[in-house]
PDB file of N, CA and C in Angstrom:
ATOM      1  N   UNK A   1      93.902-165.570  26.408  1.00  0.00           N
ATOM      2  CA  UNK A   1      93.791-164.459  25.477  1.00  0.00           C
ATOM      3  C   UNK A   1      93.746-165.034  24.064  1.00  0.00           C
ATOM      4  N   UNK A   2      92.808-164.211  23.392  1.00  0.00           N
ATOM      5  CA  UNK A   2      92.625-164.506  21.710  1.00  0.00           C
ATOM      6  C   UNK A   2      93.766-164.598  20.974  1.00  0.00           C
ATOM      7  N   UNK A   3      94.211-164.945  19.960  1.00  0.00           N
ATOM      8  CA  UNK A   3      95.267-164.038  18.864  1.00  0.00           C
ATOM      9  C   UNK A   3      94.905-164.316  17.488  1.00  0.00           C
ATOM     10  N   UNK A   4      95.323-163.162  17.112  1.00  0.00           N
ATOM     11  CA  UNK A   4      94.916-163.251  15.256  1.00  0.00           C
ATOM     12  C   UNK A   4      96.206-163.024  14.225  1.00  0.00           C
ATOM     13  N   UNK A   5      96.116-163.953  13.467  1.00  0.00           N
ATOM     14  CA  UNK A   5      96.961-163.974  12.688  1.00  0.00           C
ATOM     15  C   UNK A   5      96.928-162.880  11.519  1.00  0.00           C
ATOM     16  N   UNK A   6      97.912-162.261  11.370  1.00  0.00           N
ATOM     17  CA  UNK A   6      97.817-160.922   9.945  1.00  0.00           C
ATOM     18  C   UNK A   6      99.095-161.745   9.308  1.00  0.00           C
ATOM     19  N   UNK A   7      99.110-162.005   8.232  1.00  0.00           N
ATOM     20  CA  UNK A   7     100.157-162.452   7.362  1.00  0.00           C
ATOM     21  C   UNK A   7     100.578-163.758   7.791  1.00  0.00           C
ATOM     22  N   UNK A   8     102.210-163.753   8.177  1.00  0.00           N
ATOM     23  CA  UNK A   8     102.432-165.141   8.886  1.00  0.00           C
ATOM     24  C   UNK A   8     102.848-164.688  10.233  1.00  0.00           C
ATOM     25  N   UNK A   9     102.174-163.495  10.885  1.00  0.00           N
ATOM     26  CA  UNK A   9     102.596-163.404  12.622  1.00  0.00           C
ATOM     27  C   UNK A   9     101.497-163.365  13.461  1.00  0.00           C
ATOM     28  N   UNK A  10     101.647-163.996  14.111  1.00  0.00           N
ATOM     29  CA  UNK A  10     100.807-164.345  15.252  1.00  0.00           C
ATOM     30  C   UNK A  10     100.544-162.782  16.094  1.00  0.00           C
ATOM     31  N   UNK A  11      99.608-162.087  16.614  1.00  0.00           N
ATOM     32  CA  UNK A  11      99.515-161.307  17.302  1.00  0.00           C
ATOM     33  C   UNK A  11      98.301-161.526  18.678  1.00  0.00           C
ATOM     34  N   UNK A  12      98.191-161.344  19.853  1.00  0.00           N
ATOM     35  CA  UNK A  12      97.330-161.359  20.512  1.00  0.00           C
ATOM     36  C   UNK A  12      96.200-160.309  20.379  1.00  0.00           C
ATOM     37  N   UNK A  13      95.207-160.364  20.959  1.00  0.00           N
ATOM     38  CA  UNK A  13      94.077-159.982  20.913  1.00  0.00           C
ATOM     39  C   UNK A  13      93.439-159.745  22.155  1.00  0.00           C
ATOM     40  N   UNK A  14      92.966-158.592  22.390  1.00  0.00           N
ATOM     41  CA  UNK A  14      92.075-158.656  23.483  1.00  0.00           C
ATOM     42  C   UNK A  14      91.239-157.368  23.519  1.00  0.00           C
ATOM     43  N   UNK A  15      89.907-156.982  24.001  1.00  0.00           N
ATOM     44  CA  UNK A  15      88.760-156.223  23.664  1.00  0.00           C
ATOM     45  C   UNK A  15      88.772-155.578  25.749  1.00  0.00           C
ATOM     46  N   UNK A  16      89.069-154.454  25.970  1.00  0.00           N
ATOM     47  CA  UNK A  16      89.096-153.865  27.024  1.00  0.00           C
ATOM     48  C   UNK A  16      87.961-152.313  26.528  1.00  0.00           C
ATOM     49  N   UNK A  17      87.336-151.808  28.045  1.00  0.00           N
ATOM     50  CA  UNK A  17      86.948-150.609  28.229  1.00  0.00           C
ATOM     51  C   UNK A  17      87.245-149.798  26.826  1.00  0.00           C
ATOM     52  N   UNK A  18      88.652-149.784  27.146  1.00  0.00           N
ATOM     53  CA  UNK A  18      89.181-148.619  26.134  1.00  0.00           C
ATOM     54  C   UNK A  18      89.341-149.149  24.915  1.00  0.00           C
ATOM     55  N   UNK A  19      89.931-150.425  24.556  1.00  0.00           N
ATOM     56  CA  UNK A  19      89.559-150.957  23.326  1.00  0.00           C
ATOM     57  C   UNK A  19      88.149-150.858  22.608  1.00  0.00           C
ATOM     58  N   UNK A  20      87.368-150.967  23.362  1.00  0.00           N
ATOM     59  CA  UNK A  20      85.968-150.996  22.856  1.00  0.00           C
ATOM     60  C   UNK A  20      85.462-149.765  22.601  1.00  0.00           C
ATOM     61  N   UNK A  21      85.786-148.783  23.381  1.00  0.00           N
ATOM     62  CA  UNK A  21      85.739-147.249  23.069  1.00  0.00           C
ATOM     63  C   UNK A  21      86.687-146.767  22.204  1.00  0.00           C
ATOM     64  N   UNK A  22      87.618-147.040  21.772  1.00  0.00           N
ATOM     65  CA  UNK A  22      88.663-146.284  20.471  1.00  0.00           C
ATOM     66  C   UNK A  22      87.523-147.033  19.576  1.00  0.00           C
ATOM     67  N   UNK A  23      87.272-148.222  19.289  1.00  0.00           N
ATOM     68  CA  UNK A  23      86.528-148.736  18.164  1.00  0.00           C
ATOM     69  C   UNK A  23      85.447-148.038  17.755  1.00  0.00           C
ATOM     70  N   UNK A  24      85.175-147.362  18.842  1.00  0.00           N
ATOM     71  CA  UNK A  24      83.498-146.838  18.558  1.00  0.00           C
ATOM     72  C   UNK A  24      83.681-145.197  17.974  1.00  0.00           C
ATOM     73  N   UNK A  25      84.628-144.691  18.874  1.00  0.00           N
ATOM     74  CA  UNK A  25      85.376-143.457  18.187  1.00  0.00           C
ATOM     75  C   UNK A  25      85.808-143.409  17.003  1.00  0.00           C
ATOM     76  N   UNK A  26      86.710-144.305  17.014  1.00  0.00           N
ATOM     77  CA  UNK A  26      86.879-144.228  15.793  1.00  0.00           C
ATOM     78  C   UNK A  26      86.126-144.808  14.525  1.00  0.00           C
ATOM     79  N   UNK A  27      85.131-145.312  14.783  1.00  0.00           N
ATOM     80  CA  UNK A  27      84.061-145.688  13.484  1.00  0.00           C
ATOM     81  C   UNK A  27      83.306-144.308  13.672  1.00  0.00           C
ATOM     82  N   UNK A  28      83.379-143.363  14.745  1.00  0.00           N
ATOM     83  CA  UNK A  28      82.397-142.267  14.535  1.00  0.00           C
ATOM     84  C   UNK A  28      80.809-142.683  15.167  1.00  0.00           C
ATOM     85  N   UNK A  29      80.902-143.711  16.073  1.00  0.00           N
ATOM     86  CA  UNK A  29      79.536-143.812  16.677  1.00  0.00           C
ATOM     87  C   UNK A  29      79.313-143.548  17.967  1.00  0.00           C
ATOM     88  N   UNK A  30      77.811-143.131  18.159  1.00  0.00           N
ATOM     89  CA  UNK A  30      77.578-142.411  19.570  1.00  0.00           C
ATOM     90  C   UNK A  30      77.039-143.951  20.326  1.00  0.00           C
ATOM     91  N   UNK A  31      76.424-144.421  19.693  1.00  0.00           N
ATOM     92  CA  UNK A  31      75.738-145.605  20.590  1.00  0.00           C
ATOM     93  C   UNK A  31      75.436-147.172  19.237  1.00  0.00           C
ATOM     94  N   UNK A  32      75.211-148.227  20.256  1.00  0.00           N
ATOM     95  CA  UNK A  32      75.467-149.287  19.559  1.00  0.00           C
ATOM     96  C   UNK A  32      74.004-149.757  18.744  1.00  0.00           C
ATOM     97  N   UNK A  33      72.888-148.533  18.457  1.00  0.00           N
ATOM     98  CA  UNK A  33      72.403-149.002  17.496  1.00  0.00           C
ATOM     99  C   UNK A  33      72.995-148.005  16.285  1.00  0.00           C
ATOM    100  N   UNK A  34      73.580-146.650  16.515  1.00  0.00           N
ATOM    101  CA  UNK A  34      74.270-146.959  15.629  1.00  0.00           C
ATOM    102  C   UNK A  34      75.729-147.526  14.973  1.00  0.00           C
ATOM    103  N   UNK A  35      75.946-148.368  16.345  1.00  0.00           N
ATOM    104  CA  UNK A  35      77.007-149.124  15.465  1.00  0.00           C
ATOM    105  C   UNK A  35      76.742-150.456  14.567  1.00  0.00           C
ATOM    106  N   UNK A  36      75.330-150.975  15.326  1.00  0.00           N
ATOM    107  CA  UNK A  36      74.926-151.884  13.948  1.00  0.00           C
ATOM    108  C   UNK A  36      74.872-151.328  12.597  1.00  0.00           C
ATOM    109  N   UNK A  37      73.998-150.154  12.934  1.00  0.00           N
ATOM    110  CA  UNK A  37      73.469-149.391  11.332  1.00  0.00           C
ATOM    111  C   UNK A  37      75.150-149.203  10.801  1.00  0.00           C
ATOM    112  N   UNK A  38      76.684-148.828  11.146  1.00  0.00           N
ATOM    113  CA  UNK A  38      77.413-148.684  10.731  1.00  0.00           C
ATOM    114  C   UNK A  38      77.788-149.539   9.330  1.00  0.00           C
ATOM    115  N   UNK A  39      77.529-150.880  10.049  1.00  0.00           N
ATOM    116  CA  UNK A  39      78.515-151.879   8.961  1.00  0.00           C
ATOM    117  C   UNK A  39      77.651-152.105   7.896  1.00  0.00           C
ATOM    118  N   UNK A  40      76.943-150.731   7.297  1.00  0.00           N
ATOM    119  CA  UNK A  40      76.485-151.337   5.845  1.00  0.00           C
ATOM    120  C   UNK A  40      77.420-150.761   4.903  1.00  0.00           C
ATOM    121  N   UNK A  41      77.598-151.216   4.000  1.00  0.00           N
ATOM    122  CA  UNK A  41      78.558-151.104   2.836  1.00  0.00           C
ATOM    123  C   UNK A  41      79.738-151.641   3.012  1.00  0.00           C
ATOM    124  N   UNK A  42      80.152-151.745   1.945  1.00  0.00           N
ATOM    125  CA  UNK A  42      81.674-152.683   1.926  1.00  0.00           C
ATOM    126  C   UNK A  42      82.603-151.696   2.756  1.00  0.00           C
ATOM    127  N   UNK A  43      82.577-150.534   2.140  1.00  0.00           N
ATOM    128  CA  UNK A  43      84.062-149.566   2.610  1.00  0.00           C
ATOM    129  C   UNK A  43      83.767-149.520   4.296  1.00  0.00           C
ATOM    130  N   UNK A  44      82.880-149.111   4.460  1.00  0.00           N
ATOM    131  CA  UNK A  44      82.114-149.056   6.064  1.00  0.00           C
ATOM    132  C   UNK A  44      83.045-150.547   6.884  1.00  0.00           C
ATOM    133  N   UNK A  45      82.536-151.707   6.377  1.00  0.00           N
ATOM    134  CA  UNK A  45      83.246-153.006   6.257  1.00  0.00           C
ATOM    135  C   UNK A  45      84.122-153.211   7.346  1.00  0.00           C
ATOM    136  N   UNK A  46      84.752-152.336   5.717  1.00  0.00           N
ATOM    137  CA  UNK A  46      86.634-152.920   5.583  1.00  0.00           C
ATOM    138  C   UNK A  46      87.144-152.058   6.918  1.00  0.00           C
ATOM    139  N   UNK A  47      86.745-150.671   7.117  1.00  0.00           N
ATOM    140  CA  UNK A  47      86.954-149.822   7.884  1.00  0.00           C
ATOM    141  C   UNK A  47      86.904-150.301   9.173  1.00  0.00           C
ATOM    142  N   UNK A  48      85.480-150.513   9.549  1.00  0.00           N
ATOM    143  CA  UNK A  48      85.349-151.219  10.944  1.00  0.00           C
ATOM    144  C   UNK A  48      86.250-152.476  11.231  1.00  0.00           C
ATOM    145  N   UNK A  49      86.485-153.541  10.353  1.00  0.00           N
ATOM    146  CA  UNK A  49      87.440-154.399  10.732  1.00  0.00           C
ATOM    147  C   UNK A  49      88.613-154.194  10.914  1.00  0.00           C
ATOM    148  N   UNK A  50      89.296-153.316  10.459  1.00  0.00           N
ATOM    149  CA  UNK A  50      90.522-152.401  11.041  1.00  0.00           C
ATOM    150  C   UNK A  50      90.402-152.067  12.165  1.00  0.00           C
ATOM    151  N   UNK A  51      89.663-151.387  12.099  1.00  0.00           N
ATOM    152  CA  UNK A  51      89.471-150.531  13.729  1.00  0.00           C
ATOM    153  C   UNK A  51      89.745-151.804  14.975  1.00  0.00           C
ATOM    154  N   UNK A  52      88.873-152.926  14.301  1.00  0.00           N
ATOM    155  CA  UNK A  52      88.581-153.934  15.347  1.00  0.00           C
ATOM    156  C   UNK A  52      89.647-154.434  15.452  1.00  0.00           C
ATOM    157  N   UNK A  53      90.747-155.045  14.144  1.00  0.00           N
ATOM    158  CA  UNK A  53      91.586-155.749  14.603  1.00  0.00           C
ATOM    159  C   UNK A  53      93.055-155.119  14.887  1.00  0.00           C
ATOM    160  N   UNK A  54      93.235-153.502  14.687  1.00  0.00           N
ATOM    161  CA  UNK A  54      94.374-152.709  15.465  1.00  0.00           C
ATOM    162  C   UNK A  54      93.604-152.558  16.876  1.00  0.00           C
ATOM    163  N   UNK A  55      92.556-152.090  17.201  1.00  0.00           N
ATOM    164  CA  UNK A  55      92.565-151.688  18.319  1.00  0.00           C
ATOM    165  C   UNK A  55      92.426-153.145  19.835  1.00  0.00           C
ATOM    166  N   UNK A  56      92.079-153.890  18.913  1.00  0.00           N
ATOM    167  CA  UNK A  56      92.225-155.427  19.725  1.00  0.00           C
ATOM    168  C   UNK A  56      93.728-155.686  20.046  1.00  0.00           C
ATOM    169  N   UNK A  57      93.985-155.601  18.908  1.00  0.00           N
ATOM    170  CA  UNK A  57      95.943-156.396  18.632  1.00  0.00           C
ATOM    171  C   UNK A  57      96.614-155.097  19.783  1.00  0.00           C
ATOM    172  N   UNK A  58      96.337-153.976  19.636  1.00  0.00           N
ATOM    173  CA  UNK A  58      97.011-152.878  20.766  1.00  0.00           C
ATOM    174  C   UNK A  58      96.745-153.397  22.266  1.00  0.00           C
ATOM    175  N   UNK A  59      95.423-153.547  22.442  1.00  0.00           N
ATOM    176  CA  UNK A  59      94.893-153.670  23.876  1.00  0.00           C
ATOM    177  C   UNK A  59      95.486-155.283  23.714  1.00  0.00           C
ATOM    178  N   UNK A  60      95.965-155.906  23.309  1.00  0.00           N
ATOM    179  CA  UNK A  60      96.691-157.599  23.619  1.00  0.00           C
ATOM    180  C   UNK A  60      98.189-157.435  23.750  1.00  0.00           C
ATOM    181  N   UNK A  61      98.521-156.218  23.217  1.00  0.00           N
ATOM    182  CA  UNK A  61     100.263-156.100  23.499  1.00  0.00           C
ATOM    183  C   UNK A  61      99.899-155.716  24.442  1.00  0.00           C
ATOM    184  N   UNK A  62      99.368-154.713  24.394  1.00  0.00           N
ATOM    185  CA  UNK A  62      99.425-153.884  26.322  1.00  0.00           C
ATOM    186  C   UNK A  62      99.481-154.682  27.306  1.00  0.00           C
ATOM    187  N   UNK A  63      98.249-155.450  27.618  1.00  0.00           N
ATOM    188  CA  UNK A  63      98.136-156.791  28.164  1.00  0.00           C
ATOM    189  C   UNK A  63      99.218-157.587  28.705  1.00  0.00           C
ATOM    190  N   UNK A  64     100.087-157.967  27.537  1.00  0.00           N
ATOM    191  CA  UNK A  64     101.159-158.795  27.829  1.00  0.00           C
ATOM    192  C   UNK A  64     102.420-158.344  28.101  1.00  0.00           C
ATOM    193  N   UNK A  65     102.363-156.823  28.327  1.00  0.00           N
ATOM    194  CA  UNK A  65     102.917-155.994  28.345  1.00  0.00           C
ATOM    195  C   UNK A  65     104.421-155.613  27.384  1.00  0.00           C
ATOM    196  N   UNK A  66     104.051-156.160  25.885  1.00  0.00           N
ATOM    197  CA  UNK A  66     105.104-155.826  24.771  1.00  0.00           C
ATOM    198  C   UNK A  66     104.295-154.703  23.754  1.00  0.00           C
ATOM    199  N   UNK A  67     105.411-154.173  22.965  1.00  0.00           N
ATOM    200  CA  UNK A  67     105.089-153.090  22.022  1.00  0.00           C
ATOM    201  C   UNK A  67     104.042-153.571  21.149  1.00  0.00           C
ATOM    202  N   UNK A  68     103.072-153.093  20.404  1.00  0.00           N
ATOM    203  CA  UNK A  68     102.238-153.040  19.656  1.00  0.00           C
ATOM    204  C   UNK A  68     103.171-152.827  18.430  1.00  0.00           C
ATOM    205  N   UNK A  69     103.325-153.834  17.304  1.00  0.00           N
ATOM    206  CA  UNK A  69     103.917-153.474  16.059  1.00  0.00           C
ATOM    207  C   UNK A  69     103.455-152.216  14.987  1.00  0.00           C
ATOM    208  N   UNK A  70     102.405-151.646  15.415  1.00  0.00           N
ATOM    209  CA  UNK A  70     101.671-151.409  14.849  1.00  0.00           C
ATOM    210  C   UNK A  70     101.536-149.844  14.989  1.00  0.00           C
ATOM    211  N   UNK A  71     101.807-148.438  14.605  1.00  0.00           N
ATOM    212  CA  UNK A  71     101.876-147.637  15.148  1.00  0.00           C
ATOM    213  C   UNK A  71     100.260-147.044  14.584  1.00  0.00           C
ATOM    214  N   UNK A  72      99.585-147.476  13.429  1.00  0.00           N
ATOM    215  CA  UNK A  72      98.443-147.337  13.195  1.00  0.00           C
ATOM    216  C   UNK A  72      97.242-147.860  12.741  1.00  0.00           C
ATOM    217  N   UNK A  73      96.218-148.167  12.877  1.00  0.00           N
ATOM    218  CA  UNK A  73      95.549-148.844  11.998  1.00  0.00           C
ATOM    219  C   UNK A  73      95.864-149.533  10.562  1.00  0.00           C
ATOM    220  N   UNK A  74      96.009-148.318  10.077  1.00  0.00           N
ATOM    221  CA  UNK A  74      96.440-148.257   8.773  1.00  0.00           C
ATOM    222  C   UNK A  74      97.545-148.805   8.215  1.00  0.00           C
ATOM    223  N   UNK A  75      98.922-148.839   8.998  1.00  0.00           N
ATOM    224  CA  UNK A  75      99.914-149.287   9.136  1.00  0.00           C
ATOM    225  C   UNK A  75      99.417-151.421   9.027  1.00  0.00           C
ATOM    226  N   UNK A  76      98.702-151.492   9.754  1.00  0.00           N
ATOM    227  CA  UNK A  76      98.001-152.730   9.933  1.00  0.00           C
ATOM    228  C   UNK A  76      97.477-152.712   8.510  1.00  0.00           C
ATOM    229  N   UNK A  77      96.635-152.467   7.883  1.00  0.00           N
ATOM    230  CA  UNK A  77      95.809-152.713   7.308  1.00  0.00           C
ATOM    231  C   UNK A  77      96.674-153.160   5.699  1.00  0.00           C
ATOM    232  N   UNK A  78      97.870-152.142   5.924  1.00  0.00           N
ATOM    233  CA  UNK A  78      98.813-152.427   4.560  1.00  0.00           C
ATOM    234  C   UNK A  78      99.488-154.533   4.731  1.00  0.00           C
ATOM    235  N   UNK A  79      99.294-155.060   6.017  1.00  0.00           N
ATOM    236  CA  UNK A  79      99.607-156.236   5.990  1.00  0.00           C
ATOM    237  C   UNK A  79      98.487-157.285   5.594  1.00  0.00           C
ATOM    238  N   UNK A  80      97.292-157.101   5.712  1.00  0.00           N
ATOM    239  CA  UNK A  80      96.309-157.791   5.677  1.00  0.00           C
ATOM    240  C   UNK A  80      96.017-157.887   4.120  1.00  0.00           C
ATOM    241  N   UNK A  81      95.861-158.798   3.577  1.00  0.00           N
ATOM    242  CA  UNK A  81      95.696-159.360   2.186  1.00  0.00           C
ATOM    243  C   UNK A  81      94.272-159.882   2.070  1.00  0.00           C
ATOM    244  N   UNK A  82      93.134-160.549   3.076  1.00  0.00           N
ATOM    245  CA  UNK A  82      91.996-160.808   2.668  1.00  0.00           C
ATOM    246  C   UNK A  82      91.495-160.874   4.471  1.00  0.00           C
ATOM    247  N   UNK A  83      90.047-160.371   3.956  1.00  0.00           N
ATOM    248  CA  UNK A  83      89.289-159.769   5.062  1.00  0.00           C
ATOM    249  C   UNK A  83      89.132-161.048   6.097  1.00  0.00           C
ATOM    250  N   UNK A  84      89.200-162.391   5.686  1.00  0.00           N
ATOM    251  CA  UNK A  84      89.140-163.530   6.735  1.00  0.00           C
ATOM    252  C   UNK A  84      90.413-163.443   8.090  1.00  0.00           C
ATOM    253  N   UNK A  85      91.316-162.702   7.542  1.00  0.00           N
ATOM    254  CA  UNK A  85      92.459-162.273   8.584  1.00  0.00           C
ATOM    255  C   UNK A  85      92.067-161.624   9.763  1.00  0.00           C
ATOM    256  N   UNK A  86      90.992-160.437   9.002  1.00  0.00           N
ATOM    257  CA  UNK A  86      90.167-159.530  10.592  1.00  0.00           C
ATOM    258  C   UNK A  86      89.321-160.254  11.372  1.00  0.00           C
ATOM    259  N   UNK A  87      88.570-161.311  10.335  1.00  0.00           N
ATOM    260  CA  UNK A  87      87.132-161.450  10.647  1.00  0.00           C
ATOM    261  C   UNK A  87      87.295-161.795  12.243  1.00  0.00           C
ATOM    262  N   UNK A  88      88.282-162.613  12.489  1.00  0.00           N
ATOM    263  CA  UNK A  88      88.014-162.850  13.676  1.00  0.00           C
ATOM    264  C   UNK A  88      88.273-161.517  14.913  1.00  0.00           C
ATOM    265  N   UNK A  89      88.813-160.449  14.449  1.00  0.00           N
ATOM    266  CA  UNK A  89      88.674-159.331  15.530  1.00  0.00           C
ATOM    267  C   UNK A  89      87.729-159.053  15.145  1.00  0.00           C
ATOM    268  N   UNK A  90      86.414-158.806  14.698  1.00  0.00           N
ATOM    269  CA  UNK A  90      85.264-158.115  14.421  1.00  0.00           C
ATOM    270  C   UNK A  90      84.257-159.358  15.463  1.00  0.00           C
ATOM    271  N   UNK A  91      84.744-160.584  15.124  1.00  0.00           N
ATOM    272  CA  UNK A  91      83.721-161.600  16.353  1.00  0.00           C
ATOM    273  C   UNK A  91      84.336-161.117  17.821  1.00  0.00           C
ATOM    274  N   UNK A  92      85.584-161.176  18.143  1.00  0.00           N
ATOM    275  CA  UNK A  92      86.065-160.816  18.876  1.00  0.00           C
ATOM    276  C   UNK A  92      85.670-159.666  19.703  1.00  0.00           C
ATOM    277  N   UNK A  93      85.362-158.561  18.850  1.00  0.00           N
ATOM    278  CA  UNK A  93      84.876-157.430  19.185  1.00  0.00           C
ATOM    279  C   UNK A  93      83.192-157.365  19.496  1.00  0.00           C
ATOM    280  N   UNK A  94      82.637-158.210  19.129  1.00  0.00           N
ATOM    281  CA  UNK A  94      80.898-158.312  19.016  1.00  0.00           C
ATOM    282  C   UNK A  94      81.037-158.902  20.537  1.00  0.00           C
ATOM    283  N   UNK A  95      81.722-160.357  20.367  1.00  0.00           N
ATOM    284  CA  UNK A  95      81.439-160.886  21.813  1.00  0.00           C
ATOM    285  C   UNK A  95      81.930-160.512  23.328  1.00  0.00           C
ATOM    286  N   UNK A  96      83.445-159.532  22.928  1.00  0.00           N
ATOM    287  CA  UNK A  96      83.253-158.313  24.033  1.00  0.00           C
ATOM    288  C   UNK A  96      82.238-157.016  24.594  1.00  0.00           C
ATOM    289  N   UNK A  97      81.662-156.618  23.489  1.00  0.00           N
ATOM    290  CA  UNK A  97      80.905-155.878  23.456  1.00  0.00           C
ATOM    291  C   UNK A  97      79.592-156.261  24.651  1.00  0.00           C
ATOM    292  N   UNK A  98      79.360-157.538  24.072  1.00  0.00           N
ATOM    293  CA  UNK A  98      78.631-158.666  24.463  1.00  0.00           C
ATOM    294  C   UNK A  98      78.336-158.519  26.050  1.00  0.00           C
ATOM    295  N   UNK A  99      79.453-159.141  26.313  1.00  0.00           N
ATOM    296  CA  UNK A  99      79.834-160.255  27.592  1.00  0.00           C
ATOM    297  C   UNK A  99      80.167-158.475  28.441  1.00  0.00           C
ATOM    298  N   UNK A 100      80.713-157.650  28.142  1.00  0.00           N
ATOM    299  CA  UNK A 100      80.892-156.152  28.825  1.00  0.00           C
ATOM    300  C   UNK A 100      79.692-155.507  29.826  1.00  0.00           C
ATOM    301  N   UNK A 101      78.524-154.978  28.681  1.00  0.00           N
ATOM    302  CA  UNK A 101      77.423-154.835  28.913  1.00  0.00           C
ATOM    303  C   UNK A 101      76.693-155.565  29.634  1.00  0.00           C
ATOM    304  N   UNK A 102      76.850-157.076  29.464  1.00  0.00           N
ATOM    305  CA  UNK A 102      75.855-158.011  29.847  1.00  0.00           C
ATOM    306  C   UNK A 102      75.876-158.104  31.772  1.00  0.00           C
ATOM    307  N   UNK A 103      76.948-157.704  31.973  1.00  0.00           N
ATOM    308  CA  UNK A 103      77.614-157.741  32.797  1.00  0.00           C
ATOM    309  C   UNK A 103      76.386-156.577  33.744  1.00  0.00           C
ATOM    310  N   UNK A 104      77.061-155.452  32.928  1.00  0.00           N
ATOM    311  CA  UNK A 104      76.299-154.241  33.709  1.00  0.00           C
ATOM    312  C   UNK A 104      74.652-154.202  34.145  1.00  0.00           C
ATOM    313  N   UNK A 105      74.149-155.071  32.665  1.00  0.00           N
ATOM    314  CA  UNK A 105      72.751-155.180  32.677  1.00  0.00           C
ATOM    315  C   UNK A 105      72.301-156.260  33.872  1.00  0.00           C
ATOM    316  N   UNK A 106      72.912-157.411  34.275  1.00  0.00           N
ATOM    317  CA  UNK A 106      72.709-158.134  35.386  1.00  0.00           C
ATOM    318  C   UNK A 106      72.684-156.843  36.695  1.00  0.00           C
ATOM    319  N   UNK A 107      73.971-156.527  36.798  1.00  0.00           N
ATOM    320  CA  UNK A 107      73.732-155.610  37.991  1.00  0.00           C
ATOM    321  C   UNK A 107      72.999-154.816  38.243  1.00  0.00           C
ATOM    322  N   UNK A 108      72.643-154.148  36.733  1.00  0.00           N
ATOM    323  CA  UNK A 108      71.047-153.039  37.641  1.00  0.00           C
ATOM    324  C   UNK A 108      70.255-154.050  37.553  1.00  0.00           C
ATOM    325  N   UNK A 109      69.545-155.178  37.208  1.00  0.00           N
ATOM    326  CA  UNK A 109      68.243-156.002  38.112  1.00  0.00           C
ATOM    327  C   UNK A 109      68.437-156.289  39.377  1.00  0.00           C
ATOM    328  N   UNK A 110      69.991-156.852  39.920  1.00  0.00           N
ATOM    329  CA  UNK A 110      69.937-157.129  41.324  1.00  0.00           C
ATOM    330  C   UNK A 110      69.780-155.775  41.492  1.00  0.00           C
ATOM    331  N   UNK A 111      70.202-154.435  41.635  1.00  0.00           N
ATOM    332  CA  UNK A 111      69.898-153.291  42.082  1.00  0.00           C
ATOM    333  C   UNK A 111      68.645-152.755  42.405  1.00  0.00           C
ATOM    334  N   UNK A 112      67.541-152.797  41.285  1.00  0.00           N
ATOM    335  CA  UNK A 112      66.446-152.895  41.566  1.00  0.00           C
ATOM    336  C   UNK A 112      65.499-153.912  42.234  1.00  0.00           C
ATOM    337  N   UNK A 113      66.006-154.716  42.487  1.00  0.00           N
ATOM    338  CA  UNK A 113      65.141-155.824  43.567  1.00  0.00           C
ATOM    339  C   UNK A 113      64.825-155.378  44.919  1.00  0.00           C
ATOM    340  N   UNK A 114      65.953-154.578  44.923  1.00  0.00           N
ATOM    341  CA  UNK A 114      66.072-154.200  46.426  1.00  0.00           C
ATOM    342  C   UNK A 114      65.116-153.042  46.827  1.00  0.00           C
ATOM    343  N   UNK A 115      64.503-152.312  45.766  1.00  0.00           N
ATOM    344  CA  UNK A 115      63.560-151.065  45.924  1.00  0.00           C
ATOM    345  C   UNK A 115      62.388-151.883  46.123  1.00  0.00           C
TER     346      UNK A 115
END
């Protein structure tokens, strides 16, 4: 499992089903072209990297099965001092996204071979 550092504490990380769906909810997107089109502008940004690195850091307590420090995004976001702290839940979050899908997309070709 990943972990990302916010301040001087170590937190784990991890990108699940539902992690990946609160992210998308909560940026307000229906589908992932528009979650590219999302991240233009700074505030857009800052926003989405929150999303990415509470809703990662939640789905990594769960995981390990301890409390999430964190009762909100926002709550998070008052610890973070410069955006290199998220960056890595926002890669984190791309290459789940990633490796999720990619997954599914293999299985419908074997599916269709068979027709």
């Amino acid at each position: 499992m990943q972990e990302i550092q916010i301040g001087d504490k170590k937190h784990p990380l991890f990108f699940n089903m539902v992690a990946i769906e609160r992210v998308m909810q909560g940026a307000d997107v229906q589908d992932f072209d528009q979650l590219a089109q999302s991240g233009q502008g700074l505030a857009k940004t800052l926003s989405f990297a929150r999303l990415c690195a509470f809703y990662g850091i939640q789905a990594g307590y769960k995981k390990i099965g301890e409390k999430c420090p964190y009762k909100d995004a926002e709550e998070l976001a008052e610890d973070v001092t410069a955006l290199s702290e998220v960056s890595p839940a926002l890669n984190a979050f791309t290459e789940a996204v990633s490796k999720f899908f990619a997954v599914d997309a293999e299985q419908a070709v074997e599916g269709s071979e068979g027709n």
